[in-house]
N, C-alpha and C. Protein backbone atom coordinates (compact mmCIF):
# COMPACT_ATOMS: atom_id res chain seq x y z
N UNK A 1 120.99 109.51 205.84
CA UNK A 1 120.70 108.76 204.63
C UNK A 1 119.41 107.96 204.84
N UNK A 2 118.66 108.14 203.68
CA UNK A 2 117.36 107.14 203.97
C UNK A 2 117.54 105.48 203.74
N UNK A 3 116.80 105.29 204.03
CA UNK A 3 116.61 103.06 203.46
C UNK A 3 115.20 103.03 203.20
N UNK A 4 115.64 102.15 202.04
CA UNK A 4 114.20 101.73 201.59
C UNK A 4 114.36 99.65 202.15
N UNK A 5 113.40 98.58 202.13
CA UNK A 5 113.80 97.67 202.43
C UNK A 5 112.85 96.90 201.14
N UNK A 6 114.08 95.97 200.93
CA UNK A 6 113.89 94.65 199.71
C UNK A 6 113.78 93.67 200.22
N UNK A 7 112.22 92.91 199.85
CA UNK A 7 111.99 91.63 200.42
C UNK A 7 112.09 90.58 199.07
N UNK A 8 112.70 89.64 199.72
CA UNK A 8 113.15 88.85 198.28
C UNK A 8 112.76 86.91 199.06
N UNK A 9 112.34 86.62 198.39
CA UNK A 9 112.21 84.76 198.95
C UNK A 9 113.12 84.09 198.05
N UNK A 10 113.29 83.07 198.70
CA UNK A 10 114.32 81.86 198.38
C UNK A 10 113.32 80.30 198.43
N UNK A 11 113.58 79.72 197.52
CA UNK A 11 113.17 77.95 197.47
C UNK A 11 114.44 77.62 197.50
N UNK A 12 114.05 76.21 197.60
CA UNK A 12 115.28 75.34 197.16
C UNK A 12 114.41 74.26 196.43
N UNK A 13 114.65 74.27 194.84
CA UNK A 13 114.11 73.41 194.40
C UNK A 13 115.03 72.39 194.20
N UNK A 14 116.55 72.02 194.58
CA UNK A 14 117.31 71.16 194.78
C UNK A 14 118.21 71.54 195.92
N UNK A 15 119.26 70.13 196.54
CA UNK A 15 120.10 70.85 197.38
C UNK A 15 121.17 71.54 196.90
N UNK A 16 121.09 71.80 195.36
CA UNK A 16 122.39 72.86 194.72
C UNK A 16 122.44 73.77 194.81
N UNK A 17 120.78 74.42 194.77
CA UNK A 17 120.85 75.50 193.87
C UNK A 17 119.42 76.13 194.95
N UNK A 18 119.99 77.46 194.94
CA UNK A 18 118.77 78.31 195.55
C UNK A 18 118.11 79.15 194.54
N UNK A 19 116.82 79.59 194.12
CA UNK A 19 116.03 80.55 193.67
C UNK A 19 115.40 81.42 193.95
N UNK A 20 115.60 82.56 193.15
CA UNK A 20 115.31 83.77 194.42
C UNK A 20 113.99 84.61 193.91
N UNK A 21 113.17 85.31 194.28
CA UNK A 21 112.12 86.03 193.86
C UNK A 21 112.15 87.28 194.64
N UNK A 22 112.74 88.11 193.86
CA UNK A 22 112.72 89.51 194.39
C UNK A 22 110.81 90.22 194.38
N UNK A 23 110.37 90.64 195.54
CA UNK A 23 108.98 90.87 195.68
C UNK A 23 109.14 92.10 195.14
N UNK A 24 109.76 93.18 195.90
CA UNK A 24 109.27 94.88 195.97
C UNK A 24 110.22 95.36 196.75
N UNK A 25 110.35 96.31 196.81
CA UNK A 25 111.16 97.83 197.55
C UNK A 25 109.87 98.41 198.25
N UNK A 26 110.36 98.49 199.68
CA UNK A 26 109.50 99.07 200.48
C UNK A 26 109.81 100.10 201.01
N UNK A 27 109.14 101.23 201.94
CA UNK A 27 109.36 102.32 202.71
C UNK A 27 109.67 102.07 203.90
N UNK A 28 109.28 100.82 204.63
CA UNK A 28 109.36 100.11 205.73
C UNK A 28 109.79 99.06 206.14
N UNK A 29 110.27 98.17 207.20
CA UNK A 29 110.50 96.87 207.37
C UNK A 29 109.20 96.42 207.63
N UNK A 30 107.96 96.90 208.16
CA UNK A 30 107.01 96.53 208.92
C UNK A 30 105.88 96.24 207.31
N UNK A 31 106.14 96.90 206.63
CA UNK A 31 105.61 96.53 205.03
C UNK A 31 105.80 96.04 204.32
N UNK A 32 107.17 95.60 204.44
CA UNK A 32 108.06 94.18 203.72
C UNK A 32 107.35 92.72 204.41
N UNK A 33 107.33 93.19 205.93
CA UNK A 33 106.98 91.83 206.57
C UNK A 33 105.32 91.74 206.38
N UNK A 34 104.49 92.55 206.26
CA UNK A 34 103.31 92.48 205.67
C UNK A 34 103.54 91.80 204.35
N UNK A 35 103.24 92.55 203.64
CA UNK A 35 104.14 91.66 202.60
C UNK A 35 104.52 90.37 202.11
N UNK A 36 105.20 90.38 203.17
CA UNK A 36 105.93 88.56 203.43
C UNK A 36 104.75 87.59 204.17
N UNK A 37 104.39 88.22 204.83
CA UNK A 37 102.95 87.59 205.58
C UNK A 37 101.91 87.23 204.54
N UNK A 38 101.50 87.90 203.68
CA UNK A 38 100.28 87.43 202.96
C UNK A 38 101.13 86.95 201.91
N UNK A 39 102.25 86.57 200.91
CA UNK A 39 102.36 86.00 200.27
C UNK A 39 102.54 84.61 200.56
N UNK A 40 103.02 84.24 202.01
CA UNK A 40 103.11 83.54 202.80
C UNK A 40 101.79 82.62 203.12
N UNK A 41 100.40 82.48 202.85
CA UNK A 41 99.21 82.89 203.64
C UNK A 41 98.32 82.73 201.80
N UNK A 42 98.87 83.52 201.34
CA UNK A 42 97.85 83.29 200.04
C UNK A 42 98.26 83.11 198.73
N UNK A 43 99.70 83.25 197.83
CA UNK A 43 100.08 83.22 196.88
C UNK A 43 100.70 82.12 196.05
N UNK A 44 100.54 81.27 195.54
CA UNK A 44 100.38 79.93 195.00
C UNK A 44 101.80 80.01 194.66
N UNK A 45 102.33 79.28 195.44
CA UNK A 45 103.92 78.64 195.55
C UNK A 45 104.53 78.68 196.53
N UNK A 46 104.41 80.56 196.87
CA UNK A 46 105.03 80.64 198.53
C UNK A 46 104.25 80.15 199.76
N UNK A 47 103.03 79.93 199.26
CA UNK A 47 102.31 79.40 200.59
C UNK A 47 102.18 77.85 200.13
N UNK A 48 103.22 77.16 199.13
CA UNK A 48 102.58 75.75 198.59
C UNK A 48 104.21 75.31 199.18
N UNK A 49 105.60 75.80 199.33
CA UNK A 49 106.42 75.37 199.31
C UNK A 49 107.12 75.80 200.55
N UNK A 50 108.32 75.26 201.31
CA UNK A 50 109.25 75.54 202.14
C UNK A 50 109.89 77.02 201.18
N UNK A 51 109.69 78.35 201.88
CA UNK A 51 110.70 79.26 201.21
C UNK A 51 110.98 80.12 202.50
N UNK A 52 112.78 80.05 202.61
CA UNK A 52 112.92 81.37 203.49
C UNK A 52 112.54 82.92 202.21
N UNK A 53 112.81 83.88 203.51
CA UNK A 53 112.30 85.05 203.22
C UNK A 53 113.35 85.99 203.76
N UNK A 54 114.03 87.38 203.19
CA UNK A 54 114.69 88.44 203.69
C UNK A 54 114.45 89.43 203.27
N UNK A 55 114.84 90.30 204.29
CA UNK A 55 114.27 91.98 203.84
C UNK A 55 115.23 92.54 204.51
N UNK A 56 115.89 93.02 203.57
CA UNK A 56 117.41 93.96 203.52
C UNK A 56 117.12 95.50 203.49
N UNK A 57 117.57 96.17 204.62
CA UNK A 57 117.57 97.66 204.62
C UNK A 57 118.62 97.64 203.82
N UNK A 58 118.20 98.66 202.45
CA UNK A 58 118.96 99.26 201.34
C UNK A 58 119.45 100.72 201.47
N UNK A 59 120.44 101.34 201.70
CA UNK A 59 120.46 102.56 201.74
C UNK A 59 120.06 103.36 200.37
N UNK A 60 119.59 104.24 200.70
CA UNK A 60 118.98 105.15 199.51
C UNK A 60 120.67 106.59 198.77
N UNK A 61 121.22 106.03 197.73
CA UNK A 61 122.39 106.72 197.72
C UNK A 61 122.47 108.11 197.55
N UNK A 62 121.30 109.05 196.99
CA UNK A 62 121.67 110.25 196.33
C UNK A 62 119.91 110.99 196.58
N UNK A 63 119.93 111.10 197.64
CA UNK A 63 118.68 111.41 198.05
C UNK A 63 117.71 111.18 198.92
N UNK A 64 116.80 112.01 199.35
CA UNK A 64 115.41 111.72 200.56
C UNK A 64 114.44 110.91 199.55
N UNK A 65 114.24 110.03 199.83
CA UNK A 65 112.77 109.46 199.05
C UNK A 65 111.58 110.00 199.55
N UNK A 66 111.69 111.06 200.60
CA UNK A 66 110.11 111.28 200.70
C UNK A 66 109.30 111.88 199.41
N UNK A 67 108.09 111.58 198.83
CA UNK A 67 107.67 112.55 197.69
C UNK A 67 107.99 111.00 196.25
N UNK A 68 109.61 110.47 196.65
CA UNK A 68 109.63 109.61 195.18
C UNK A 68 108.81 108.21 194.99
N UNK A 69 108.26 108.05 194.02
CA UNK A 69 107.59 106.58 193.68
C UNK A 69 108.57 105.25 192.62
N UNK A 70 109.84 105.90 192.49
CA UNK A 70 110.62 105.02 191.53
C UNK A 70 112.33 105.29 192.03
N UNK A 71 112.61 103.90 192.11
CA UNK A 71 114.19 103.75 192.12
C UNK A 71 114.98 102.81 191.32
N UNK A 72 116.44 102.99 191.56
CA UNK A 72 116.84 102.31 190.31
C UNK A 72 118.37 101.29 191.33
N UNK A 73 118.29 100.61 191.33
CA UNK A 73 119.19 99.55 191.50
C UNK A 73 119.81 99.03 190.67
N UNK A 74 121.32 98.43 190.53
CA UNK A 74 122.00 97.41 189.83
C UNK A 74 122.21 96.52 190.09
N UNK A 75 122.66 94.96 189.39
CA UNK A 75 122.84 94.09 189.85
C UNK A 75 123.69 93.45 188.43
N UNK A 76 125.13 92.89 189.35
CA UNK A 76 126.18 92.56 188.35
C UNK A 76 126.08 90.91 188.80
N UNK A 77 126.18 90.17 187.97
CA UNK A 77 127.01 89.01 188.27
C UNK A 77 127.63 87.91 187.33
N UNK A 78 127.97 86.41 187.53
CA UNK A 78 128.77 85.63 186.42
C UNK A 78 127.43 84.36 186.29
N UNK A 79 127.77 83.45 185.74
CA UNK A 79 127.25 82.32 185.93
C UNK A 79 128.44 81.14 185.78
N UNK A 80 127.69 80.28 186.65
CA UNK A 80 128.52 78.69 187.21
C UNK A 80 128.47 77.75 185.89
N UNK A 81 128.98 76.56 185.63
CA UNK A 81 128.50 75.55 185.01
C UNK A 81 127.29 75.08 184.52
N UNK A 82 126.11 75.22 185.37
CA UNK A 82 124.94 74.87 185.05
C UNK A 82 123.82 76.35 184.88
N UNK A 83 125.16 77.50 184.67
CA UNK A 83 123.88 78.97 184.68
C UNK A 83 123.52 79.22 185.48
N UNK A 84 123.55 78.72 186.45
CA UNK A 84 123.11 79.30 188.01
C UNK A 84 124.06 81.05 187.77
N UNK A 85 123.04 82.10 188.64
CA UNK A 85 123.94 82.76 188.80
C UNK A 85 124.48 83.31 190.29
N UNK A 86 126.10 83.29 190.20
CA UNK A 86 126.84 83.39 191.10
C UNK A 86 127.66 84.64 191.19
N UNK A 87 128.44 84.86 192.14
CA UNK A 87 129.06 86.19 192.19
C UNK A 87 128.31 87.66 192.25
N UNK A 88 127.22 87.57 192.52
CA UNK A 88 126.41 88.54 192.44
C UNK A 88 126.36 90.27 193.55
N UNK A 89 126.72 90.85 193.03
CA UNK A 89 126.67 92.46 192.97
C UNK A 89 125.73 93.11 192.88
N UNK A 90 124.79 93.63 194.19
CA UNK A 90 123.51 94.66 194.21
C UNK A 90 124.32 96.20 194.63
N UNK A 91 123.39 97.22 194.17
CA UNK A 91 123.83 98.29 194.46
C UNK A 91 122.70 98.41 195.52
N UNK A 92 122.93 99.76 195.76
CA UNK A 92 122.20 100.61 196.91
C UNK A 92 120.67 100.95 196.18
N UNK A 93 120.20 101.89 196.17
CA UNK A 93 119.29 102.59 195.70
C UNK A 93 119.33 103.66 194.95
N UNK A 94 119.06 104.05 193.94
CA UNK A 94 119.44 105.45 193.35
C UNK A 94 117.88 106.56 193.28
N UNK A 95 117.31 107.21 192.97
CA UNK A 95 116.23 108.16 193.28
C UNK A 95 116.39 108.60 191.33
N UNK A 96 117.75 109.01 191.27
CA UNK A 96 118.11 109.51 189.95
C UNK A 96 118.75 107.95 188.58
N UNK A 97 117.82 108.10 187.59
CA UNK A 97 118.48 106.54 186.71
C UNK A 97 120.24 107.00 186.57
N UNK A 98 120.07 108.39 185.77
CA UNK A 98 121.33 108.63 185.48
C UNK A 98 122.60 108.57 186.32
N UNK A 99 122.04 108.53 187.65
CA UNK A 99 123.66 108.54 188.64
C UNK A 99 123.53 107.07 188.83
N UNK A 100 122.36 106.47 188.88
CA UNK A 100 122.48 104.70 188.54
C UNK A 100 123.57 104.34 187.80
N UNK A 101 123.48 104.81 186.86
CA UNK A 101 123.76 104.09 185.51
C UNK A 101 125.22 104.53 185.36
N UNK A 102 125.78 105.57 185.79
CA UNK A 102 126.87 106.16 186.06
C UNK A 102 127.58 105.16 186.88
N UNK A 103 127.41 105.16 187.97
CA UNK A 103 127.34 104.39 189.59
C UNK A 103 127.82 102.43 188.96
N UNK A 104 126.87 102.34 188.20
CA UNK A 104 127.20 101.29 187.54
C UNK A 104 128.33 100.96 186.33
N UNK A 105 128.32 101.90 185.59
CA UNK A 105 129.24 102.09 185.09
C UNK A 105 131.05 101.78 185.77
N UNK A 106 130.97 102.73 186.95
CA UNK A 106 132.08 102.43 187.91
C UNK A 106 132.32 101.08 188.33
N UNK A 107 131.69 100.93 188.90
CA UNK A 107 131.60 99.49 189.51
C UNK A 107 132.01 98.67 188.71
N UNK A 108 131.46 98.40 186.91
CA UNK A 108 131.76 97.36 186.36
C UNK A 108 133.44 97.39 186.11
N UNK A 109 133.91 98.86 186.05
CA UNK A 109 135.32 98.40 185.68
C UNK A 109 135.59 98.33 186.53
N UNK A 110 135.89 98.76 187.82
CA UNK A 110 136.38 97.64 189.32
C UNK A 110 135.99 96.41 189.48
N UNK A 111 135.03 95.84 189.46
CA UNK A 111 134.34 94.57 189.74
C UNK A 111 133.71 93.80 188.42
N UNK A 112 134.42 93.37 187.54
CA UNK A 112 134.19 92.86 186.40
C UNK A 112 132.48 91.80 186.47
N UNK A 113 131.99 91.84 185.86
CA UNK A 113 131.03 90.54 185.86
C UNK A 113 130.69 90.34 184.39
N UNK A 114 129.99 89.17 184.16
CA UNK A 114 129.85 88.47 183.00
C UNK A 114 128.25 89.37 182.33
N UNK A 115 127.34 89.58 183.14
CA UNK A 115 126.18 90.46 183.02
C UNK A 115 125.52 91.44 183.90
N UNK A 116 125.18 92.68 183.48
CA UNK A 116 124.43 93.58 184.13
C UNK A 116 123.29 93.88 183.99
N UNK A 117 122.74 94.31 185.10
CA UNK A 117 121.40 95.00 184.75
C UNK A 117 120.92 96.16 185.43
N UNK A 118 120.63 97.21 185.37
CA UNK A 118 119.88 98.51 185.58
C UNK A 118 117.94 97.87 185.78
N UNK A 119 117.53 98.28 187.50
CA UNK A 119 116.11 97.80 187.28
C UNK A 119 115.61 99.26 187.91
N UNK A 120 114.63 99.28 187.42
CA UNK A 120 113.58 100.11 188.30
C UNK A 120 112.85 99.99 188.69
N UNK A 121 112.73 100.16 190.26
CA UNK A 121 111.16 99.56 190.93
C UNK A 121 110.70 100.91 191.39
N UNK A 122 108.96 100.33 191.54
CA UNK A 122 108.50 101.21 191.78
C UNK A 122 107.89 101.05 193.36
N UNK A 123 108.44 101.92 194.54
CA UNK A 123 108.00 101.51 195.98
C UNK A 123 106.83 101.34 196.26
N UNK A 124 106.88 100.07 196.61
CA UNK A 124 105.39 99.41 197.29
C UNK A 124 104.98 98.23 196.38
N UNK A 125 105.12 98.38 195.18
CA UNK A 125 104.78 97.69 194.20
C UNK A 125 105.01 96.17 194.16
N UNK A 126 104.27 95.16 194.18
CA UNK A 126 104.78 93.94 194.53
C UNK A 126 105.04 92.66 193.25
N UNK A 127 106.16 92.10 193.02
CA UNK A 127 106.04 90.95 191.39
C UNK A 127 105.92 90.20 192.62
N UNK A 128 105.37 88.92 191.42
CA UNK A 128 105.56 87.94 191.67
C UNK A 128 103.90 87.33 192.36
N UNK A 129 102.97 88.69 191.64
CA UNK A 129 102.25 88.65 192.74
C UNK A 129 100.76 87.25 192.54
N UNK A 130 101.18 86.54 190.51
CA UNK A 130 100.20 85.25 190.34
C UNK A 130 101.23 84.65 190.68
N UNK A 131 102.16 84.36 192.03
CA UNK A 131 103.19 83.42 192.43
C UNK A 131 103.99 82.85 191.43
N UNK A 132 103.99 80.92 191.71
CA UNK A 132 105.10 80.68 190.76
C UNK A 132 104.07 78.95 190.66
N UNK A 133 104.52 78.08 189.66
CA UNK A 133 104.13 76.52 189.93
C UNK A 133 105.66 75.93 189.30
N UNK A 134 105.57 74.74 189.94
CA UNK A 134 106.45 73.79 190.12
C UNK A 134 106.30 72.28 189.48
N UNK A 135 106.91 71.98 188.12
CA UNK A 135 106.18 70.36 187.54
C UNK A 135 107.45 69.69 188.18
């Protein structure tokens, strides 16, 4: 099975509540941490604020990614009192939307959540990339 790896940062703009910024889906760990290095180094917030950083090997579910430029992930979850969201549910990787969306489908009636979403990234591709500001 292949892995692709998701680098995602965290603030804490209070001690409640964490915020997360999903960057990109990578081919590599060594390109995630590139990656993480120059946003680190040059991108107006992550290099202005305290943020950890992780990069999760994702297994790739229904396919070789060599050759693909787009995948499709889910992500289920609820929200708390103040909307924060909690309980949160990532899938694997999909190559194909339709076995995504299928895949997701399942899941929601086992694992109930309050909202879903179907994303597609495209590998290598980086958000987030005019950072973030803070009043």
């Amino acid at each position: 099975m292949d892995n692709l790896f998701c680098l995602t940062f965290y603030t804490w703009p209070n001690e409640d509540y964490r915020e997360s910024f999903h960057i990109g889906v990578f081919r590599s760990c060594e390109e995630a941490a590139r990656v993480e290095a120059y946003y680190r180094k040059r991108i107006l917030g992550f290099k202005d604020y305290d943020c950890d950083a992780d990069i999760k090997k994702i297994p790739v579910m229904d396919g070789i990614i060599e050759g693909v430029q787009k995948v499709y992930r889910f992500v289920g979850w609820n929200e708390n009192e103040e909307y924060d969201e909690v309980d949160i549910i990532e899938s694997g990787c999909y190559i194909s939307e339709e076995l995504a969306q299928k895949e997701m489908q399942q899941v929601q009636r086992k694992m109930p959540r309050r909202e879903w979403v179907l994303n597609g990234h495209v590998i290598g591709r980086c958000d987030w990339e005019n950072g973030f500001v803070r009043e």
